[in-house]
N, C-alpha and C. Protein backbone atom coordinates (compact mmCIF):
# COMPACT_ATOMS: atom_id res chain seq x y z
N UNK A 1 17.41 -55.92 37.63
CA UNK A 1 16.63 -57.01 38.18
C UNK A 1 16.01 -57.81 37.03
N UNK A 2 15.73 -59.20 37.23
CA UNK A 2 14.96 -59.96 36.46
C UNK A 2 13.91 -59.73 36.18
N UNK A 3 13.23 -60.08 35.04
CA UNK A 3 11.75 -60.06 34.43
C UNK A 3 11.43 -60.97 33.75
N UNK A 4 10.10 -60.96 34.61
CA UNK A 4 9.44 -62.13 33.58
C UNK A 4 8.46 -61.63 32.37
N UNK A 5 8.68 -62.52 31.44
CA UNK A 5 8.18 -62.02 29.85
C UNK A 5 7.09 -63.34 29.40
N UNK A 6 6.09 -63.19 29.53
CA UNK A 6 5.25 -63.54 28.56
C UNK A 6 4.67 -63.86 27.30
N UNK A 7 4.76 -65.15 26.76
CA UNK A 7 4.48 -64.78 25.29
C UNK A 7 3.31 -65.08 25.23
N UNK A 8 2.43 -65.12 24.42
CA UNK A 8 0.92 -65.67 24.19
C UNK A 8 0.89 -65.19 22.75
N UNK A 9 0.32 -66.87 22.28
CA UNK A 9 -0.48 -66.99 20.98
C UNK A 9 -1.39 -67.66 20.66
N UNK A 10 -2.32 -66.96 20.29
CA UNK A 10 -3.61 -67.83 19.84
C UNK A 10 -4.27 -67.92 18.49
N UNK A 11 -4.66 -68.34 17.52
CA UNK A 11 -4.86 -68.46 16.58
C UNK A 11 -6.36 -69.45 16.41
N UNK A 12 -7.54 -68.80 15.80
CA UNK A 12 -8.60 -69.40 15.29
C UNK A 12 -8.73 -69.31 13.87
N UNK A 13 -9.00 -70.23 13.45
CA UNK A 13 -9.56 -70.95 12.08
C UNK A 13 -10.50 -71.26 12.10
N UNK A 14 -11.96 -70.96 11.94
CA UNK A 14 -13.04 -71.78 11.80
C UNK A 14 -13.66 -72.57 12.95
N UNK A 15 -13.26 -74.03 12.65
CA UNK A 15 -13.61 -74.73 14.13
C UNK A 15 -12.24 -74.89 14.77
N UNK A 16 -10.74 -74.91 14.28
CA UNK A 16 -9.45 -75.24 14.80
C UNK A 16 -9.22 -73.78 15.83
N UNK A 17 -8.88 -74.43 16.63
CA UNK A 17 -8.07 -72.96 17.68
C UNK A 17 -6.86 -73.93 18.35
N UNK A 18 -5.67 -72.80 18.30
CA UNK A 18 -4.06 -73.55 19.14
C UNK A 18 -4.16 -71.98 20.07
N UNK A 19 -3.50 -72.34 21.07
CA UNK A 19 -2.73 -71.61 21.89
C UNK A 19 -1.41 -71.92 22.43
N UNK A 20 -0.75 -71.12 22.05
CA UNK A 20 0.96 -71.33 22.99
C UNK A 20 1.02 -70.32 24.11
N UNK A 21 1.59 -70.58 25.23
CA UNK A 21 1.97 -69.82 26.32
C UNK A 21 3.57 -70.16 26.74
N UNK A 22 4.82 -69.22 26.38
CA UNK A 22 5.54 -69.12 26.84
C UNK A 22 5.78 -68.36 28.01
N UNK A 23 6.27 -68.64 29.33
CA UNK A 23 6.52 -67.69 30.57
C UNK A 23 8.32 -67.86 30.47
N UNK A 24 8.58 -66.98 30.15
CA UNK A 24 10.62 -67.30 30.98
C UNK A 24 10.57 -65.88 32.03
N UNK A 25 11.70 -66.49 32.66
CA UNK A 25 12.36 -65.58 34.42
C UNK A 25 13.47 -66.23 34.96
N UNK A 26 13.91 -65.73 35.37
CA UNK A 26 14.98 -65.48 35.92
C UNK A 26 16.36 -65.96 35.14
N UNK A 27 16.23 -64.44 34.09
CA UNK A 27 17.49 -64.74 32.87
C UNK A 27 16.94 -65.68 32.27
N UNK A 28 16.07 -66.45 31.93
CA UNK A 28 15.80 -66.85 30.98
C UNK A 28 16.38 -68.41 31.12
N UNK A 29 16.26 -68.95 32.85
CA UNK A 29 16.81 -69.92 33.89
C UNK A 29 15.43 -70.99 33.71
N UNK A 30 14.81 -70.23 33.87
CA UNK A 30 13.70 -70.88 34.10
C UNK A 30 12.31 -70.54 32.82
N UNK A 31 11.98 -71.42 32.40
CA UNK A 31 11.02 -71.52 31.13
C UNK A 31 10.23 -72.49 31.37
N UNK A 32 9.00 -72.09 30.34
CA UNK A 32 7.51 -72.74 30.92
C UNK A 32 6.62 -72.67 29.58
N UNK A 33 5.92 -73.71 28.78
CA UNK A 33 5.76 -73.96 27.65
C UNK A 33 4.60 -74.29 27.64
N UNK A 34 3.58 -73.63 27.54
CA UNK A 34 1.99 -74.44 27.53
C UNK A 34 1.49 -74.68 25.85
N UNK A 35 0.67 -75.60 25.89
CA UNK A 35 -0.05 -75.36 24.07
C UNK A 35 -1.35 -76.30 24.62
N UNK A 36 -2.25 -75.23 23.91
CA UNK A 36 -3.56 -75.94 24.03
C UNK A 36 -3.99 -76.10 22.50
N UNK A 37 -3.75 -77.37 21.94
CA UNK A 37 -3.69 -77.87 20.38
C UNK A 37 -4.69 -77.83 20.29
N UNK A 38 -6.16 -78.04 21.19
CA UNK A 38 -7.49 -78.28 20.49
C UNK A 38 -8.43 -77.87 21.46
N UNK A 39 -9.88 -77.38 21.16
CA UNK A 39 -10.91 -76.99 22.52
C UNK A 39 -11.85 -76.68 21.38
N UNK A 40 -12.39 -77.76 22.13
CA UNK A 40 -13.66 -78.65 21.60
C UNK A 40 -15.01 -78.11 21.84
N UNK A 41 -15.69 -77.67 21.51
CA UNK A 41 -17.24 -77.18 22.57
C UNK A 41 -18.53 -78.64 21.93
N UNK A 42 -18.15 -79.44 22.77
CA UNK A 42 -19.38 -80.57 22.71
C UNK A 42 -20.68 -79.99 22.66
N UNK A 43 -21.42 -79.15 23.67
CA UNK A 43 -23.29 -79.02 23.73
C UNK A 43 -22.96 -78.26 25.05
N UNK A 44 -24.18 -77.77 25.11
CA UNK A 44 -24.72 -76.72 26.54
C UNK A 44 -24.19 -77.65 27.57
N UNK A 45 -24.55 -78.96 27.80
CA UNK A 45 -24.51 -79.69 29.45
C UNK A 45 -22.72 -79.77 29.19
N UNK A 46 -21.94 -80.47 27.98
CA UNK A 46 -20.72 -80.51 28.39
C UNK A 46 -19.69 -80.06 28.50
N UNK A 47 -20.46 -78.40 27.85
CA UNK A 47 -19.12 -77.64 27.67
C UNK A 47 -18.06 -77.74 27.03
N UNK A 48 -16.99 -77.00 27.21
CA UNK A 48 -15.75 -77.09 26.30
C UNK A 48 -14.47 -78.59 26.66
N UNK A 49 -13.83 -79.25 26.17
CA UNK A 49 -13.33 -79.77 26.13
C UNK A 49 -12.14 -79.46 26.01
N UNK A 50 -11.07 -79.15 26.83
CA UNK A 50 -9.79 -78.98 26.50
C UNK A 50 -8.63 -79.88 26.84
N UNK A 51 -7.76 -79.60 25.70
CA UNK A 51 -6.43 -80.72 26.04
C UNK A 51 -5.30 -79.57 26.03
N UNK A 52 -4.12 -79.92 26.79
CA UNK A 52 -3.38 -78.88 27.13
C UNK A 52 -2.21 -79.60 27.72
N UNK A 53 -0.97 -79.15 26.80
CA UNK A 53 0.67 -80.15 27.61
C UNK A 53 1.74 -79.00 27.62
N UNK A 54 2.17 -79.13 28.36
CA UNK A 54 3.32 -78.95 29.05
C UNK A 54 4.68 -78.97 29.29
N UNK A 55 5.76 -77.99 29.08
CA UNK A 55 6.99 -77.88 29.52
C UNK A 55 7.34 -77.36 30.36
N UNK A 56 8.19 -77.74 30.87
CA UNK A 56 9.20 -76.57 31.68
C UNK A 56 10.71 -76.78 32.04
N UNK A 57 11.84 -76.04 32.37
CA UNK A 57 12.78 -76.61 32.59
C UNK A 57 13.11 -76.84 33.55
N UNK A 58 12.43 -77.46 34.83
CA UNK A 58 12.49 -78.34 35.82
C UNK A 58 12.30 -79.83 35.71
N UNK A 59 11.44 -80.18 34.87
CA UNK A 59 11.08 -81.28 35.29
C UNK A 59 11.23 -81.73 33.25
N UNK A 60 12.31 -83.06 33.41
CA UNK A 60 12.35 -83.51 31.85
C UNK A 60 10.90 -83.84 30.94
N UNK A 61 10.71 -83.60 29.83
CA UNK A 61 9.65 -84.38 29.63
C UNK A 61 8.53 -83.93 29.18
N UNK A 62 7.21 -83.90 28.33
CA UNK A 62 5.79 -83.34 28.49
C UNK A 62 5.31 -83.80 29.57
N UNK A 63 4.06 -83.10 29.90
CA UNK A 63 2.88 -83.65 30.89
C UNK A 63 1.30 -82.89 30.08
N UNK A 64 0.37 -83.49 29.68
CA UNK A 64 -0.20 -83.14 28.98
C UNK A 64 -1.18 -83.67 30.43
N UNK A 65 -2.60 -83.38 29.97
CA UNK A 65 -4.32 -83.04 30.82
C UNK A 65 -5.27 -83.14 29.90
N UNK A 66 -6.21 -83.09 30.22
CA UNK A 66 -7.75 -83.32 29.64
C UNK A 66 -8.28 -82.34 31.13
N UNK A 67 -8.85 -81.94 30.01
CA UNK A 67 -9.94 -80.80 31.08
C UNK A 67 -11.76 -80.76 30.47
N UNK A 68 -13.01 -80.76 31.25
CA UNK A 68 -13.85 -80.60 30.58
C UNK A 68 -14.46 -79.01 31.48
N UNK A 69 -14.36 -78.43 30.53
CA UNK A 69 -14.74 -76.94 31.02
C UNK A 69 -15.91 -76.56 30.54
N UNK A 70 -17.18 -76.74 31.72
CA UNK A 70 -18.71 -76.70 31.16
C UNK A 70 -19.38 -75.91 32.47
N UNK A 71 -20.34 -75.36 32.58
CA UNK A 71 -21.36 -74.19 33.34
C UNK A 71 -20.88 -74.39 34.77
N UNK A 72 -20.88 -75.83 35.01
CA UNK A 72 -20.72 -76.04 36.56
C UNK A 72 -19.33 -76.07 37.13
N UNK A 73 -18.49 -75.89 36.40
CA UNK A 73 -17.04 -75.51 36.82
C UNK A 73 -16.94 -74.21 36.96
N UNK A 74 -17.12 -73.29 35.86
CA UNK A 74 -17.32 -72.04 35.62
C UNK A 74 -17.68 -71.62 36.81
N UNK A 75 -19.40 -71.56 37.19
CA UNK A 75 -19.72 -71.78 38.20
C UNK A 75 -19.08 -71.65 39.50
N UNK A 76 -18.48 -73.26 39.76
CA UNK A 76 -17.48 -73.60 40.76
C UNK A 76 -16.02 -71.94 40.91
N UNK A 77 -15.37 -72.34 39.98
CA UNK A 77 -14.62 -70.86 39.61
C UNK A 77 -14.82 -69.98 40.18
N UNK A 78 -16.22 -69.41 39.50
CA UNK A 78 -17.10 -67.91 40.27
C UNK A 78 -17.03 -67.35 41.67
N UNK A 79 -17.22 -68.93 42.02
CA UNK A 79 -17.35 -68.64 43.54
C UNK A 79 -16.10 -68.93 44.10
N UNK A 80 -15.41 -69.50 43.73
CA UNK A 80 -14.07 -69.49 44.43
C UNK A 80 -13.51 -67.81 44.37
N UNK A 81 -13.85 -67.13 43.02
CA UNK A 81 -12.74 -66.37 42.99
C UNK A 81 -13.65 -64.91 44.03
N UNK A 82 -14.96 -65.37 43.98
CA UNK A 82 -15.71 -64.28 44.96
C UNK A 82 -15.29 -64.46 46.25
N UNK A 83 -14.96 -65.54 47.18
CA UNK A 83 -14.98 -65.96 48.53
C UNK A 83 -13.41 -65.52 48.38
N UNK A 84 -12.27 -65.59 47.75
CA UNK A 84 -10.58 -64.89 47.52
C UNK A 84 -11.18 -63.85 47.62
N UNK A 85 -11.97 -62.82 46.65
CA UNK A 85 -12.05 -61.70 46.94
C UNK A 85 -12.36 -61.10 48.42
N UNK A 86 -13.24 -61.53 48.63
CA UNK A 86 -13.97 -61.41 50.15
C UNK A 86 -12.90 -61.68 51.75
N UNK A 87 -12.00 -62.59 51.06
CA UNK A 87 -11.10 -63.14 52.02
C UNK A 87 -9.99 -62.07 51.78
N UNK A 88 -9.80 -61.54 51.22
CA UNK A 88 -8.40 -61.08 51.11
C UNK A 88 -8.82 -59.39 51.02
N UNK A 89 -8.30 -58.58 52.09
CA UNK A 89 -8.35 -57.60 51.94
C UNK A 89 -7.41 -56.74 50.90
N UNK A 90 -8.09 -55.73 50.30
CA UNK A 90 -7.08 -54.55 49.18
C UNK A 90 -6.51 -55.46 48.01
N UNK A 91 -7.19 -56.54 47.95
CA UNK A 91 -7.06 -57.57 46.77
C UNK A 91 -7.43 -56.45 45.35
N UNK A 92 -8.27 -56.07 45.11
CA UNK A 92 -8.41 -55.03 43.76
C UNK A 92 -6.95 -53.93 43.43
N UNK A 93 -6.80 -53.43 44.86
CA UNK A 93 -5.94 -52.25 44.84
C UNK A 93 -4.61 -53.02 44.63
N UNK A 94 -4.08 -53.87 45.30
CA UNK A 94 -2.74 -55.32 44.74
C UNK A 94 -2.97 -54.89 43.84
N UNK A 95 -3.98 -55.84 42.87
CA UNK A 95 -4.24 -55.92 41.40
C UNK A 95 -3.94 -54.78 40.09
N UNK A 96 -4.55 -54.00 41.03
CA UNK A 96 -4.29 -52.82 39.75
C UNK A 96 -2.94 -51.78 39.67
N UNK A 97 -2.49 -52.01 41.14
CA UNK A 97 -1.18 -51.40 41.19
C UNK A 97 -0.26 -52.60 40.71
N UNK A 98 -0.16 -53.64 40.65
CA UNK A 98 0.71 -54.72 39.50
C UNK A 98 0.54 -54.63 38.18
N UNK A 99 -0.74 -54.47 37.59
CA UNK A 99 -0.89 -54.26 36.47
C UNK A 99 -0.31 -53.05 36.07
N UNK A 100 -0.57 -51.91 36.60
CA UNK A 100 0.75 -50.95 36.14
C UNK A 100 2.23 -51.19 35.99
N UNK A 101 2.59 -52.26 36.40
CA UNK A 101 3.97 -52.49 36.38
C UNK A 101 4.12 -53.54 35.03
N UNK A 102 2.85 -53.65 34.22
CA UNK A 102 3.10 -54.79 33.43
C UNK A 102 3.29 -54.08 32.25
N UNK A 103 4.79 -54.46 31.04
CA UNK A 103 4.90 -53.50 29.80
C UNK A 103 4.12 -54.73 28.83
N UNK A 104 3.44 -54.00 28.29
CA UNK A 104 3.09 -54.98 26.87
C UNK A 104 3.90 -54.36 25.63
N UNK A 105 4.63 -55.50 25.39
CA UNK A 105 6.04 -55.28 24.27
C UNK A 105 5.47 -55.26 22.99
N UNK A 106 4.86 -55.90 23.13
CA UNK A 106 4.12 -56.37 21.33
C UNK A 106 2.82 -56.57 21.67
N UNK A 107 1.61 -56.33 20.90
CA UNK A 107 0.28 -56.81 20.80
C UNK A 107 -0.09 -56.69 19.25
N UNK A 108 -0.55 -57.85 18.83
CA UNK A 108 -0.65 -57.96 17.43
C UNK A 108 -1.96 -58.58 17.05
N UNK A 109 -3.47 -58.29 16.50
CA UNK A 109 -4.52 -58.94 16.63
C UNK A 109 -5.11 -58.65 15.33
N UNK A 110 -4.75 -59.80 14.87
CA UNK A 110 -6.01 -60.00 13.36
C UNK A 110 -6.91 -60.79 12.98
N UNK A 111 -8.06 -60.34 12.62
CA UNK A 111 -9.33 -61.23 12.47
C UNK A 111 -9.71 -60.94 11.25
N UNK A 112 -10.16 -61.98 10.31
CA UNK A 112 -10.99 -62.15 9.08
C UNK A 112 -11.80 -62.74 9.00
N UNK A 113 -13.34 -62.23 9.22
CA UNK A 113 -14.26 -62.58 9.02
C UNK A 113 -15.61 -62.37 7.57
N UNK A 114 -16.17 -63.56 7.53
CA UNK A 114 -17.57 -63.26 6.35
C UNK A 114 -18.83 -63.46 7.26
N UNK A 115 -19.71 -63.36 6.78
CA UNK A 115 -21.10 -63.63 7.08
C UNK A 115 -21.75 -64.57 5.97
N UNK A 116 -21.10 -64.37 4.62
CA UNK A 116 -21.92 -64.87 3.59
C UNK A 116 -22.77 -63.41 2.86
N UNK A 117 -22.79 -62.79 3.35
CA UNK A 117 -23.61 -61.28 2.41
C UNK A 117 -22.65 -60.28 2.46
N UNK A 118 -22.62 -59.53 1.51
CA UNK A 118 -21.83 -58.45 1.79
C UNK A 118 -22.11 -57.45 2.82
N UNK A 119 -23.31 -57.05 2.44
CA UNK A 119 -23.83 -55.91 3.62
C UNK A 119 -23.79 -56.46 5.32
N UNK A 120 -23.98 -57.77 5.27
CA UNK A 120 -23.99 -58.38 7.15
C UNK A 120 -22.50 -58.76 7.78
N UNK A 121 -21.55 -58.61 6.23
CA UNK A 121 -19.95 -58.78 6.44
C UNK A 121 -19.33 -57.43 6.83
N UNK A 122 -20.14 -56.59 6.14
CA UNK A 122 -19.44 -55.02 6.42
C UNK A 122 -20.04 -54.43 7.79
N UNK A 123 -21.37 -55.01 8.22
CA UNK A 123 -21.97 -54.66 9.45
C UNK A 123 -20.73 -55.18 10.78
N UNK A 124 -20.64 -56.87 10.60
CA UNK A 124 -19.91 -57.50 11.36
C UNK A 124 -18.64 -56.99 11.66
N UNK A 125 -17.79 -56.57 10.41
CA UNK A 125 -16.45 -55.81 10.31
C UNK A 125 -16.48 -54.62 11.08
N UNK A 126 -17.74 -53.88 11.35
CA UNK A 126 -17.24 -52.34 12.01
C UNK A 126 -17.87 -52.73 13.58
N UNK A 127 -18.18 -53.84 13.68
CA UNK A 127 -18.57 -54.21 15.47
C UNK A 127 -17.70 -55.04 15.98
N UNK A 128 -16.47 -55.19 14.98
CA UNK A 128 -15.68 -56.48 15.68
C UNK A 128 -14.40 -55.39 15.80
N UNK A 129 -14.48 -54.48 14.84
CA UNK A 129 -13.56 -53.47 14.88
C UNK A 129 -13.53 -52.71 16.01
N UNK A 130 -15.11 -51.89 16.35
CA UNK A 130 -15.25 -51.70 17.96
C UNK A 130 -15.18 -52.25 18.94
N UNK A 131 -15.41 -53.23 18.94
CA UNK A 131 -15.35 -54.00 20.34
C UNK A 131 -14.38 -54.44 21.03
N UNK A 132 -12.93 -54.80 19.08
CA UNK A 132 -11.72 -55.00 19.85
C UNK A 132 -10.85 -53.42 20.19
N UNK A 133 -11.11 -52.61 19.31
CA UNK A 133 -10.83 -51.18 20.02
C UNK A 133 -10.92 -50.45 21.47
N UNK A 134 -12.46 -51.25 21.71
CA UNK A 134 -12.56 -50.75 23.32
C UNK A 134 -11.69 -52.01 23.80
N UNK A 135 -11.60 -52.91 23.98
CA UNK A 135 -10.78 -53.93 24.78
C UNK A 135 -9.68 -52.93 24.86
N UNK A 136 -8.88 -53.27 23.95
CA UNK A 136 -7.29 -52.56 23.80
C UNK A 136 -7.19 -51.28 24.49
N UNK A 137 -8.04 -50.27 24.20
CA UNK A 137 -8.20 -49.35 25.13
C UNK A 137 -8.43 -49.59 26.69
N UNK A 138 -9.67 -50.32 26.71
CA UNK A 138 -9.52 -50.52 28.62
C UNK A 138 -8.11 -51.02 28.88
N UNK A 139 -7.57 -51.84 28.56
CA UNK A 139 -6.31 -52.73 28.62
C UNK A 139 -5.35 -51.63 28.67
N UNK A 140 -5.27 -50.62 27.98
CA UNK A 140 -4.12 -49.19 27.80
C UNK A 140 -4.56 -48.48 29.40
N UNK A 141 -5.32 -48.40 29.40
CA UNK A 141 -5.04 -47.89 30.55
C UNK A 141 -5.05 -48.91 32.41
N UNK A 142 -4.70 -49.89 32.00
CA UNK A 142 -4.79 -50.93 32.98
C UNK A 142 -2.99 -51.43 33.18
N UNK A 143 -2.59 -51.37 31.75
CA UNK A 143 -1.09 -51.96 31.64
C UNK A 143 -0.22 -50.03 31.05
N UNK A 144 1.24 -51.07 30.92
CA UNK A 144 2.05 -50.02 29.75
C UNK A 144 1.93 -50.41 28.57
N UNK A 145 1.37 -49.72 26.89
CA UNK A 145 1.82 -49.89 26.22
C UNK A 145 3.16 -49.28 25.86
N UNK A 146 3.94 -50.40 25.41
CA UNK A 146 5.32 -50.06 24.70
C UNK A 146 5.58 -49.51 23.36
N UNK A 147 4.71 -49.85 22.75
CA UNK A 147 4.66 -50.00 21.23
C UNK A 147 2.86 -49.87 21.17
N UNK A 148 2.77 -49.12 19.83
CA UNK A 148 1.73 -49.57 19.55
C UNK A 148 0.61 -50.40 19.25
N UNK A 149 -0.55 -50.87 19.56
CA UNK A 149 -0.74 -52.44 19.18
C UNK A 149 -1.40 -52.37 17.59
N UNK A 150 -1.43 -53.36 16.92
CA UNK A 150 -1.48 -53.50 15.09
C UNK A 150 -2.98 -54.36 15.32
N UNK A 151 -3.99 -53.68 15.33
CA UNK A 151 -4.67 -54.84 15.34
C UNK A 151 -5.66 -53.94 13.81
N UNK A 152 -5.94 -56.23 13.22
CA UNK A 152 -6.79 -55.55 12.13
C UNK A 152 -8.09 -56.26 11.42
N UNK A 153 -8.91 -55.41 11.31
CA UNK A 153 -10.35 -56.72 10.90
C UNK A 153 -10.57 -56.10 9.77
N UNK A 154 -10.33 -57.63 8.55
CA UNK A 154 -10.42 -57.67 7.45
C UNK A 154 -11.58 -58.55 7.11
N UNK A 155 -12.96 -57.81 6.25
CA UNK A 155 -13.52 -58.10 5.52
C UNK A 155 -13.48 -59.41 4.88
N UNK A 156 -14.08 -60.58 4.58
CA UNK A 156 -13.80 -61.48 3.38
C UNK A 156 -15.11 -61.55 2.74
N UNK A 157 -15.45 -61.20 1.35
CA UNK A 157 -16.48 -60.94 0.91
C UNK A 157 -16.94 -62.72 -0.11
N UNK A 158 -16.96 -63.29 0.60
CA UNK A 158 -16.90 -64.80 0.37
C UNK A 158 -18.46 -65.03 0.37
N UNK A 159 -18.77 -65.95 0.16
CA UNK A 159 -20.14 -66.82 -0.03
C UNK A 159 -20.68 -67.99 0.80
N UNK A 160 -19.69 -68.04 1.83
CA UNK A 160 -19.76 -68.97 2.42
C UNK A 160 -19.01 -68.31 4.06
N UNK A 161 -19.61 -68.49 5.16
CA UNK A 161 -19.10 -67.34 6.55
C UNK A 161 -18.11 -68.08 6.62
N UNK A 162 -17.03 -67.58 7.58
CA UNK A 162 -15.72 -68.39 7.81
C UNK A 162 -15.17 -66.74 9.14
N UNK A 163 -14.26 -67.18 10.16
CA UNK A 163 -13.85 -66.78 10.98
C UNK A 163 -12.57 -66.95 11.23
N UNK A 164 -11.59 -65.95 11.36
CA UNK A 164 -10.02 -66.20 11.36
C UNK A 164 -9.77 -65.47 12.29
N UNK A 165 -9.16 -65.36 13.63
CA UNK A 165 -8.36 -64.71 14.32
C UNK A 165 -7.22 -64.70 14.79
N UNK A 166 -5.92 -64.08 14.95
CA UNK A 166 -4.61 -64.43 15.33
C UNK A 166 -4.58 -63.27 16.29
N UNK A 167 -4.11 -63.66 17.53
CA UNK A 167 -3.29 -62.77 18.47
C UNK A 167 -2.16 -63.43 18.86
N UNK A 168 -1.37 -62.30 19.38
CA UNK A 168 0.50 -62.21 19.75
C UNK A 168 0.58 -61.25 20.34
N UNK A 169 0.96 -61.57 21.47
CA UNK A 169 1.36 -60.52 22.50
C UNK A 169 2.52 -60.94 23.31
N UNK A 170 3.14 -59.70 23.86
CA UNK A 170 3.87 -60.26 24.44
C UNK A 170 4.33 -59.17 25.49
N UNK A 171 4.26 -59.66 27.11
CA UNK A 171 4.16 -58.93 28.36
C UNK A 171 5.46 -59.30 29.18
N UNK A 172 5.91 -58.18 30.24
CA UNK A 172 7.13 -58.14 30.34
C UNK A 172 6.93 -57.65 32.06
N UNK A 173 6.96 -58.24 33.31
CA UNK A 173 6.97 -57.40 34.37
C UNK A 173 7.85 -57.52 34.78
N UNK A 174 8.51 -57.05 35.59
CA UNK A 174 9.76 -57.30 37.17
C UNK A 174 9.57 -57.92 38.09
N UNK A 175 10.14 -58.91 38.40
CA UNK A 175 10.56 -59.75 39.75
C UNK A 175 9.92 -59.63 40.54
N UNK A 176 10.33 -57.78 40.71
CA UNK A 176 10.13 -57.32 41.77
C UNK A 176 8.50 -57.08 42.53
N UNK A 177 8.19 -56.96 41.25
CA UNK A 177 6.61 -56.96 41.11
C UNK A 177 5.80 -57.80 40.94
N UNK A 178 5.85 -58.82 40.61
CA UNK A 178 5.01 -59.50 40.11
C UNK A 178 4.69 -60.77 41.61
């Protein structure tokens, strides 16, 4: 049977962040191309700013969006996804019995961060180290890992703070499941 495979990449620099989202299915018939080149965080009232375009092999062409993603959408969101919950019975139990069916093929996560001091760089390094440890862990037991995931937080003993993160993953379910 067919599967659909997932790619996801995200990459932060400082103030720059990209994301790519590849989806292919059915043999690799059908493909789906997202990139979010930029996301902006204006101030508290306006929230994030995102731009985000589009492929797929249905329809020729980009289609790109403007999105402003700030408290009162979020918000809006919240409650949508509480009143689905509420509406839909064994909605959790769906959920978590699909997620077992999901293989994660690859997971790859590296971050380089400073503070500007050494001692508040080496503090930062062993809480960014935990925190993405427990993620990956809840996540292990939510999905399949296939492979092991590589994730790694490197120190930069710089003079000036700076923030780098790269993730790559890549998820794989069945047709049948999903």
């Amino acid at each position: 049977m067919s599967s659909i495979t997932i790619t996801l990449w995200y990459s932060k620099h400082n103030k720059d962040d990209k994301a790519v989202l590849d989806v292919k299915m059915l043999y690799g018939i059908v493909k789906m191309h997202y990139e979010m080149p930029s996301l902006v965080f204006a101030n508290m009232k306006k929230g994030f700013m995102l731009r985000l375009e589009s492929k797929n092999s249905f329809r020729s062409g980009q289609t790109a969006g403007k999105a402003h993603i700030n408290k009162r959408r979020i918000d809006h969101w919240a409650d949508e996804v509480r009143i689905m919950l509420q509406s839909t019975a064994s909605l959790k139990e769906w959920f978590n019995r699909t997620m077992q069916h999901v293989n994660i093929m690859k997971l790859d996560w590296s971050t380089n961060l400073s503070t500007g001091d050494a001692a508040w760089t080496a503090i930062a390094t062993g809480t960014v180290w935990g925190l993405k440890t427990t993620l990956v862990g809840w996540l292990s037991f939510k999905v399949r890992m296939r492979n092991n995931p590589r994730l790694f937080v490197v120190p930069v003993f710089k003079d000036e703070p700076q923030f780098a993160t790269e993730l790559s993953c890549v998820a794989r379910i069945s047709c049948g499941y999903a």
